[in-house]
N, C-alpha and C. Protein backbone atom coordinates (compact mmCIF):
# COMPACT_ATOMS: atom_id res chain seq x y z
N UNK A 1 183.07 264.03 264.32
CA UNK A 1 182.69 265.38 263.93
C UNK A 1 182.51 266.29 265.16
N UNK A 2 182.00 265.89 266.67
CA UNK A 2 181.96 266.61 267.66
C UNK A 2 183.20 267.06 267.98
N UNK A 3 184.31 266.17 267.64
CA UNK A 3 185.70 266.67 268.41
C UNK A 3 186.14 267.68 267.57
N UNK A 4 185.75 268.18 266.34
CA UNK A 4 185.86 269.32 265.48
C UNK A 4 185.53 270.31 265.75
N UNK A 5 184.27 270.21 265.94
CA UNK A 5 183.15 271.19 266.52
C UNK A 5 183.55 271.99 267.99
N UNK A 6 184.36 271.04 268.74
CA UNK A 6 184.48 271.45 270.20
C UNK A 6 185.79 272.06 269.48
N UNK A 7 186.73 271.96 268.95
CA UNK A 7 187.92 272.54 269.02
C UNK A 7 187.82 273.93 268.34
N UNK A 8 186.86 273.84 267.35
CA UNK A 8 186.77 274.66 266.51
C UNK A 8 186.04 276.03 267.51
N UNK A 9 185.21 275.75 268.13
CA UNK A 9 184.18 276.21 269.23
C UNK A 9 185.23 277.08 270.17
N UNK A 10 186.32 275.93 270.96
CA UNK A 10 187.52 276.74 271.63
C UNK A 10 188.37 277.36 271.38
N UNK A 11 188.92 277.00 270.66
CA UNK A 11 189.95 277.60 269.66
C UNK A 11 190.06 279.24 269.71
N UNK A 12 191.19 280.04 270.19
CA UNK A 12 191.50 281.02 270.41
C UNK A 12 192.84 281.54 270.11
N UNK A 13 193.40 282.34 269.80
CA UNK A 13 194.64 282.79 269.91
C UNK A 13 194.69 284.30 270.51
N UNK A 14 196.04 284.84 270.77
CA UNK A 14 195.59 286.39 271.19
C UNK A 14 195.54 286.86 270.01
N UNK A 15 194.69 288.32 269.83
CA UNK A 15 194.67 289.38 268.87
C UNK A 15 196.15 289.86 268.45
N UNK A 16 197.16 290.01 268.97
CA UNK A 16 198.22 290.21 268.28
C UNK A 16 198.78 289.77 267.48
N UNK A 17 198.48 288.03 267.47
CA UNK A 17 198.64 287.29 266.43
C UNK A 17 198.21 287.75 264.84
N UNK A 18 196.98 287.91 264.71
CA UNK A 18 196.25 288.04 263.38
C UNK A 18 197.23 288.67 262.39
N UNK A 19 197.60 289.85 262.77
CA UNK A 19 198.58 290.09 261.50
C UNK A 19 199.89 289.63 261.12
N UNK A 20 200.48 288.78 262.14
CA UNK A 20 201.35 287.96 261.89
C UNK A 20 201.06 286.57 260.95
N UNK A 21 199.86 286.13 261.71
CA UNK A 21 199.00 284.88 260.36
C UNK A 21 198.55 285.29 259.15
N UNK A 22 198.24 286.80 259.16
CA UNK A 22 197.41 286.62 258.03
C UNK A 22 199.09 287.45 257.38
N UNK A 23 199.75 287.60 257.66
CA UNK A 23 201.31 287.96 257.09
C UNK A 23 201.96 286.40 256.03
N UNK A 24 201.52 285.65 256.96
CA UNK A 24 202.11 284.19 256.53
C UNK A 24 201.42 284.28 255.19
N UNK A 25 199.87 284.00 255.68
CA UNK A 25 199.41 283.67 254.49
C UNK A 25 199.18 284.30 253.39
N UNK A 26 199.45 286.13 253.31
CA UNK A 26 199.96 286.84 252.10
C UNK A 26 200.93 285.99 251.28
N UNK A 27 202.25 286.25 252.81
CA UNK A 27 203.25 285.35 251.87
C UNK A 27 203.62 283.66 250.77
N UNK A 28 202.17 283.06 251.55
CA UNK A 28 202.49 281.78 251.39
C UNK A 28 201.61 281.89 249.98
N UNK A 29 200.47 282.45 249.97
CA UNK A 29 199.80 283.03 248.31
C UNK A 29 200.60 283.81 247.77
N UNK A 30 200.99 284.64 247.78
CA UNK A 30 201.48 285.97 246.64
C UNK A 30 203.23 285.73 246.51
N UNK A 31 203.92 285.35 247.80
CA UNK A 31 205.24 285.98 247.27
C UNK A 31 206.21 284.92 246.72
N UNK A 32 205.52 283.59 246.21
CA UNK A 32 206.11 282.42 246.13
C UNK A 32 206.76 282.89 244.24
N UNK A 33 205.72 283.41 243.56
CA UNK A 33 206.29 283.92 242.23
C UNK A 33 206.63 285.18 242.29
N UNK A 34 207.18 285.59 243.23
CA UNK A 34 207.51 287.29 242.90
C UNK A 34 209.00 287.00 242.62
N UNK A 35 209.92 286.04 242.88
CA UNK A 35 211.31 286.78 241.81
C UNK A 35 211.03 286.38 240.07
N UNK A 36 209.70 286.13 240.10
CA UNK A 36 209.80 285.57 238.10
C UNK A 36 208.76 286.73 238.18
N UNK A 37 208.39 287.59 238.29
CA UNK A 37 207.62 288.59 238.81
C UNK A 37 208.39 289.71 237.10
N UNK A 38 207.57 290.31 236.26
CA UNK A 38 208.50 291.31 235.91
C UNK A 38 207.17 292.69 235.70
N UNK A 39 207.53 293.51 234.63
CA UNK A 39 206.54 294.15 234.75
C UNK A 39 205.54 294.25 233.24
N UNK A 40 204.33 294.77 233.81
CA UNK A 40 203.49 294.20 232.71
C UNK A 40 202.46 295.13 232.48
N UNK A 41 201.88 295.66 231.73
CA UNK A 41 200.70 296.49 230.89
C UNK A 41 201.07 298.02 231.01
N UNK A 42 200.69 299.10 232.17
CA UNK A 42 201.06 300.29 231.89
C UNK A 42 202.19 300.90 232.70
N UNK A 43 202.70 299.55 233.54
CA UNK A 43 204.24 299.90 234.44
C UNK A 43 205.21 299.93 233.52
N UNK A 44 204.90 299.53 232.32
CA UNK A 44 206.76 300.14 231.81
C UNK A 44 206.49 301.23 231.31
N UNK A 45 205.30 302.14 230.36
CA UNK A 45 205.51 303.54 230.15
C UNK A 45 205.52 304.37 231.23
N UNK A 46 205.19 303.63 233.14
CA UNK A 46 205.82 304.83 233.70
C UNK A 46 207.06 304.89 234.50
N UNK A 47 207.35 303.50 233.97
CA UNK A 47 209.14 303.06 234.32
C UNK A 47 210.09 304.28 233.41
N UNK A 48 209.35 304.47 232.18
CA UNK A 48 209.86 304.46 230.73
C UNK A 48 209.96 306.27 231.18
N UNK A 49 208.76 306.55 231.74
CA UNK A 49 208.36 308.30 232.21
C UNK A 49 209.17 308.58 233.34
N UNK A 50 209.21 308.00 233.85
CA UNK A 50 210.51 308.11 235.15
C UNK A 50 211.52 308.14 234.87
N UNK A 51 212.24 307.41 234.24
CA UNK A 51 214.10 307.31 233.61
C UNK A 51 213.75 308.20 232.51
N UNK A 52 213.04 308.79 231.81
CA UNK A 52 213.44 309.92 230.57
C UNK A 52 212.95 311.53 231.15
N UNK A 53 211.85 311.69 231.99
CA UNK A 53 211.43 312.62 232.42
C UNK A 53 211.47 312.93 233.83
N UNK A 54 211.77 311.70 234.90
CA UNK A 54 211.39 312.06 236.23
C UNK A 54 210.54 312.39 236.92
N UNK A 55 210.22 313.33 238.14
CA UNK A 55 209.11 313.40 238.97
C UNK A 55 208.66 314.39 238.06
N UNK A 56 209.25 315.40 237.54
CA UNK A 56 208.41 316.30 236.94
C UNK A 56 207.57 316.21 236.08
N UNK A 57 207.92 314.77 235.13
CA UNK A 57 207.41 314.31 234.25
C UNK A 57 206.11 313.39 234.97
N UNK A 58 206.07 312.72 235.83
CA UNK A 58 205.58 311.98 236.38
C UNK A 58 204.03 312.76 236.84
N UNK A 59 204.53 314.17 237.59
CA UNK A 59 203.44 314.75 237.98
C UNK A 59 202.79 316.08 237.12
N UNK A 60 203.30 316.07 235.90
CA UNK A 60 202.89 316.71 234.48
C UNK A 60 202.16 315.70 233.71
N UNK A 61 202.50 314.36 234.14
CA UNK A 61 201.90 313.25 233.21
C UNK A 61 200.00 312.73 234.12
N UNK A 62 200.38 313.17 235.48
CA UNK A 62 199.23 312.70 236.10
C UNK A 62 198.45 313.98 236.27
N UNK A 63 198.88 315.16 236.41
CA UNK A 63 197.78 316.66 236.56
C UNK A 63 196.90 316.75 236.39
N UNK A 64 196.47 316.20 235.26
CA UNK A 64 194.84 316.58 234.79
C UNK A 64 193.72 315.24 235.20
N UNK A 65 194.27 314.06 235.78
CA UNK A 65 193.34 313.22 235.78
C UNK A 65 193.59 312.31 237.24
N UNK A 66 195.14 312.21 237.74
CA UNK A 66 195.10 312.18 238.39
C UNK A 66 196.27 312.34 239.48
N UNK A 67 195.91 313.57 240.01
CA UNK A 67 196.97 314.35 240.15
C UNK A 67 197.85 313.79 241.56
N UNK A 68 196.95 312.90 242.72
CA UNK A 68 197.86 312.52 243.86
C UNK A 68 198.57 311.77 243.22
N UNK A 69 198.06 310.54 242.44
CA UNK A 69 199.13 309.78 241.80
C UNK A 69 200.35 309.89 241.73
N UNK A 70 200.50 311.29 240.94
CA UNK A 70 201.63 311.83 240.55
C UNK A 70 202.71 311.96 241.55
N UNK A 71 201.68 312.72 242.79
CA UNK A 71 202.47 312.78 244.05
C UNK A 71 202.77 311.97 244.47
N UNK A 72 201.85 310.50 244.52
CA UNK A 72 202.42 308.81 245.31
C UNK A 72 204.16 308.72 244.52
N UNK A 73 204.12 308.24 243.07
CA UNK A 73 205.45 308.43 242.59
C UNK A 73 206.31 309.05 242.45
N UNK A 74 206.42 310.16 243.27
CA UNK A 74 207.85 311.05 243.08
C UNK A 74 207.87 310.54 244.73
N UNK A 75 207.14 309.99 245.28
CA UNK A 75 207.83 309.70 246.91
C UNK A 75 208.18 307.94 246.61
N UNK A 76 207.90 307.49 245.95
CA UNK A 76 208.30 306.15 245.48
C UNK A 76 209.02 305.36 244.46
N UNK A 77 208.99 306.10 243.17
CA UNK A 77 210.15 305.62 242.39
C UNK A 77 211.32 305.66 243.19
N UNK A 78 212.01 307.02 243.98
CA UNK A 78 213.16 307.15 244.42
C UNK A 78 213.26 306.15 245.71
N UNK A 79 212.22 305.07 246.30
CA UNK A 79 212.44 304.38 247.33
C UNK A 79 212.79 303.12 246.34
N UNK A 80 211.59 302.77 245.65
CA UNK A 80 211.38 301.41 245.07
C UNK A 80 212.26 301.41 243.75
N UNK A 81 212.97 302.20 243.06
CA UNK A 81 213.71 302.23 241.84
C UNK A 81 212.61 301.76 240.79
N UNK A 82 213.46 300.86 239.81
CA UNK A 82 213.33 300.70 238.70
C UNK A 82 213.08 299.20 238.46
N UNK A 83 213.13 298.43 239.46
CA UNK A 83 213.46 297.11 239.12
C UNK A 83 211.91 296.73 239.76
N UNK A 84 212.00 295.30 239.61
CA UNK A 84 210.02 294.79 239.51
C UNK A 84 209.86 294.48 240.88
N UNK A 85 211.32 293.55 241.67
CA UNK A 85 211.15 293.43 243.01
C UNK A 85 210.47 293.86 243.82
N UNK A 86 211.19 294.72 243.98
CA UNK A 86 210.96 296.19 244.86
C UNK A 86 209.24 296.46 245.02
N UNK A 87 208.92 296.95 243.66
CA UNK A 87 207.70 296.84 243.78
C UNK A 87 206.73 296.14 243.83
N UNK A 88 206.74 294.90 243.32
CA UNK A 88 206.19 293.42 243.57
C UNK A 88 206.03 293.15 245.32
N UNK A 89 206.91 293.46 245.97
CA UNK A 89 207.26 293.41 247.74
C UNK A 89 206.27 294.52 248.29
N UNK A 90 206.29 295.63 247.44
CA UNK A 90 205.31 296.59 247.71
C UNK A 90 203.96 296.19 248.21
N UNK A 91 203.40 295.53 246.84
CA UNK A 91 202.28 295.08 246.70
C UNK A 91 201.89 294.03 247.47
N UNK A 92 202.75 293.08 247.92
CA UNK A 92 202.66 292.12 248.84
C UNK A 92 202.42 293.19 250.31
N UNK A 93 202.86 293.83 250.83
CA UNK A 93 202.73 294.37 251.68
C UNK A 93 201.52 295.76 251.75
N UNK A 94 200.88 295.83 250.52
CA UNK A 94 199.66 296.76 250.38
C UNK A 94 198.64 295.51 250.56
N UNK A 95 198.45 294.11 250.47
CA UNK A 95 197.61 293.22 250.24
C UNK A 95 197.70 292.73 251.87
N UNK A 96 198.71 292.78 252.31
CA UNK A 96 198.92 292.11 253.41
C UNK A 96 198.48 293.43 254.75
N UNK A 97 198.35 294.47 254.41
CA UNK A 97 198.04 295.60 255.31
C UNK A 97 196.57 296.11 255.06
N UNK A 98 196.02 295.93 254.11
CA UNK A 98 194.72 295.96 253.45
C UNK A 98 193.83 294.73 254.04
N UNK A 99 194.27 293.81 254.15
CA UNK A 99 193.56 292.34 255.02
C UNK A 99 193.85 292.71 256.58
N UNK A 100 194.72 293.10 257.16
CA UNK A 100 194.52 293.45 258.82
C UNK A 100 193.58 294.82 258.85
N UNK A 101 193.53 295.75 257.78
CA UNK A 101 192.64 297.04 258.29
C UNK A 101 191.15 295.76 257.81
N UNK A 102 191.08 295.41 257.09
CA UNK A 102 189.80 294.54 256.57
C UNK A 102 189.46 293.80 258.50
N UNK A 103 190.60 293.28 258.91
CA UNK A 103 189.92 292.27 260.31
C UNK A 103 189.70 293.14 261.19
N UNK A 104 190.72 294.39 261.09
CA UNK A 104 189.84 295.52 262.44
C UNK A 104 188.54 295.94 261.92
N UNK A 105 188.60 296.28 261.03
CA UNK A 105 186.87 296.80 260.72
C UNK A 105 185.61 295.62 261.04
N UNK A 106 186.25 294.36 260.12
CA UNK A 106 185.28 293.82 260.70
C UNK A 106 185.09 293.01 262.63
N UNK A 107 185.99 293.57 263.00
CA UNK A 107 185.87 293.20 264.72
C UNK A 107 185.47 294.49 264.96
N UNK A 108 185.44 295.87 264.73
CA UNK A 108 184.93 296.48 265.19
C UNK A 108 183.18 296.77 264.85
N UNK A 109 182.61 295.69 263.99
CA UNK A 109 181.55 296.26 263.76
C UNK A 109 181.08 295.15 264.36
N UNK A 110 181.10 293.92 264.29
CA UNK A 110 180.71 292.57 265.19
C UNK A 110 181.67 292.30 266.35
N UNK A 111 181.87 293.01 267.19
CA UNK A 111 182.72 292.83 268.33
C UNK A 111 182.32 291.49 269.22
N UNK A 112 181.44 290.72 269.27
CA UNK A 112 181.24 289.65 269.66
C UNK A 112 181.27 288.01 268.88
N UNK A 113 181.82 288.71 267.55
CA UNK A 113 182.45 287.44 266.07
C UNK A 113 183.67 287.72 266.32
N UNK A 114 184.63 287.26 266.85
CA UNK A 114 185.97 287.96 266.82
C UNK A 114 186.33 286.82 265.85
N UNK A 115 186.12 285.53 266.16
CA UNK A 115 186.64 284.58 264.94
C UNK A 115 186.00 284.60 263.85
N UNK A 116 184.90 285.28 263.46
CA UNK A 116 184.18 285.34 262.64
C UNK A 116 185.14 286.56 261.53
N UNK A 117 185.31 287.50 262.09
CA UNK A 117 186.16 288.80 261.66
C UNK A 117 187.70 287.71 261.41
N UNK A 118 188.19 287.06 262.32
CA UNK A 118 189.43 286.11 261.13
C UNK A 118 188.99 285.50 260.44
N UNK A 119 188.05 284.87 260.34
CA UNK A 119 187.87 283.85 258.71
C UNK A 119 188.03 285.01 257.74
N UNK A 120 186.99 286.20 258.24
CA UNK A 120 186.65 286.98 257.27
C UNK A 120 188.16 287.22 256.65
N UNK A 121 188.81 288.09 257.51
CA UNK A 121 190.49 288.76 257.12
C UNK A 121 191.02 287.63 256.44
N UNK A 122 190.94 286.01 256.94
CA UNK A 122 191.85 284.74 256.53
C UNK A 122 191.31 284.98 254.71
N UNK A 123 190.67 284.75 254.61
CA UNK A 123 188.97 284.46 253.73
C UNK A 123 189.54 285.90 252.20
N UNK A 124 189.63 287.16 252.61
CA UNK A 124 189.71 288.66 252.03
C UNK A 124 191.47 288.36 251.79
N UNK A 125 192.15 287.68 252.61
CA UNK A 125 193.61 287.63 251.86
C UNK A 125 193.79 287.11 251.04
N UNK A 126 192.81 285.99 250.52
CA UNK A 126 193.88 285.23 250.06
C UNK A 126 192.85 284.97 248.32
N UNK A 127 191.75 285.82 248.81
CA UNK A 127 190.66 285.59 247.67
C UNK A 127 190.88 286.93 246.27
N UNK A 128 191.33 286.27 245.52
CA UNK A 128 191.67 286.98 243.97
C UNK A 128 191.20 288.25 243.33
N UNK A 129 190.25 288.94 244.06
CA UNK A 129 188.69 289.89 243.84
C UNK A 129 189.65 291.19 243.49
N UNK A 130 190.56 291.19 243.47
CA UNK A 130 191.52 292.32 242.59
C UNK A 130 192.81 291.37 242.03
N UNK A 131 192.12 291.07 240.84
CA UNK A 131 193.26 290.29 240.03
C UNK A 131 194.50 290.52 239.35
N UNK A 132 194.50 291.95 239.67
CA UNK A 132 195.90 292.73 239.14
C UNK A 132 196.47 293.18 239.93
N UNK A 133 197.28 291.65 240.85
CA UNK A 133 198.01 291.74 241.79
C UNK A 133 199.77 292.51 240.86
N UNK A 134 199.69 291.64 239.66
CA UNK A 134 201.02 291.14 239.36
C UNK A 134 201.27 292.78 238.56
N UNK A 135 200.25 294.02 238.26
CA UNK A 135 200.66 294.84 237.91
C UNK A 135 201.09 295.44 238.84
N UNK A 136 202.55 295.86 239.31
CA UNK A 136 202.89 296.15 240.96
C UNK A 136 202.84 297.64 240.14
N UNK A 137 203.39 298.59 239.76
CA UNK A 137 203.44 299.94 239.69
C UNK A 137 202.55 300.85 239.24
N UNK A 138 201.54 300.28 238.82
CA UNK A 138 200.43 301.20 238.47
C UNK A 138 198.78 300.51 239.91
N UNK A 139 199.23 299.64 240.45
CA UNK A 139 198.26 299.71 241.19
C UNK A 139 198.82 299.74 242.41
């Protein structure tokens, strides 16, 4: 158990690393089912609002409640289309950029835990606490 303790104790990598590891381990959790990935609860009425109405429709449909929204999807249907991929990859990469701003914050507030701030980021990737990963277009 000491030879754990000591490695665990030394154990370092550089800071540039972190978002490359904690990249892995997005991928090695989330993107293993994304081609059986399709879409599910309120992404097809705005799949459905996009191919019959478009952006105009899109940001007539969000105005009153929530109106950036509207604005996020007229800059993103036309990147991400129509298909679940696309946006499924999205979301992998909002989860995976959301866990490195998560390890700078927490190294900047305990600047002397630096490994403490990676468990944390390791720890915040990979833990379920927003379970509507698999709705990619409405979240």
């Amino acid at each position: 158990m000491s030879k754990l303790k000591k490695f665990l104790r030394d154990f370092s990598f550089p800071g540039w690393t972190v978002p490359v590891v904690l990249l892995g381990l997005s991928v090695a959790s989330y993107a293993l089912f994304i081609p059986w990935l399709k879409y599910y609860w309120d992404d097809i009425g705005m799949i459905w609002m996009w191919k019959n109405y478009g952006a105009d429709g899109l940001l007539t449909y969000d105005a009153l409640k929530r109106p950036l929204r509207g604005v996020l999807y007229t800059w993103l249907f036309p990147l991400m289309g129509t298909r679940p991929l696309g946006w499924h990859l999205l979301m992998l990469a909002g989860r995976w950029l959301v866990s490195v701003l998560f390890w700078l914050l927490v190294k900047e507030i305990w600047p002397q835990r630096k490994k403490m701030a990676l468990l944390a980021a390791l720890a915040f990737a990979v833990y379920p606490g927003f379970d509507q990963h698999a709705v990619a277009v409405i979240y």
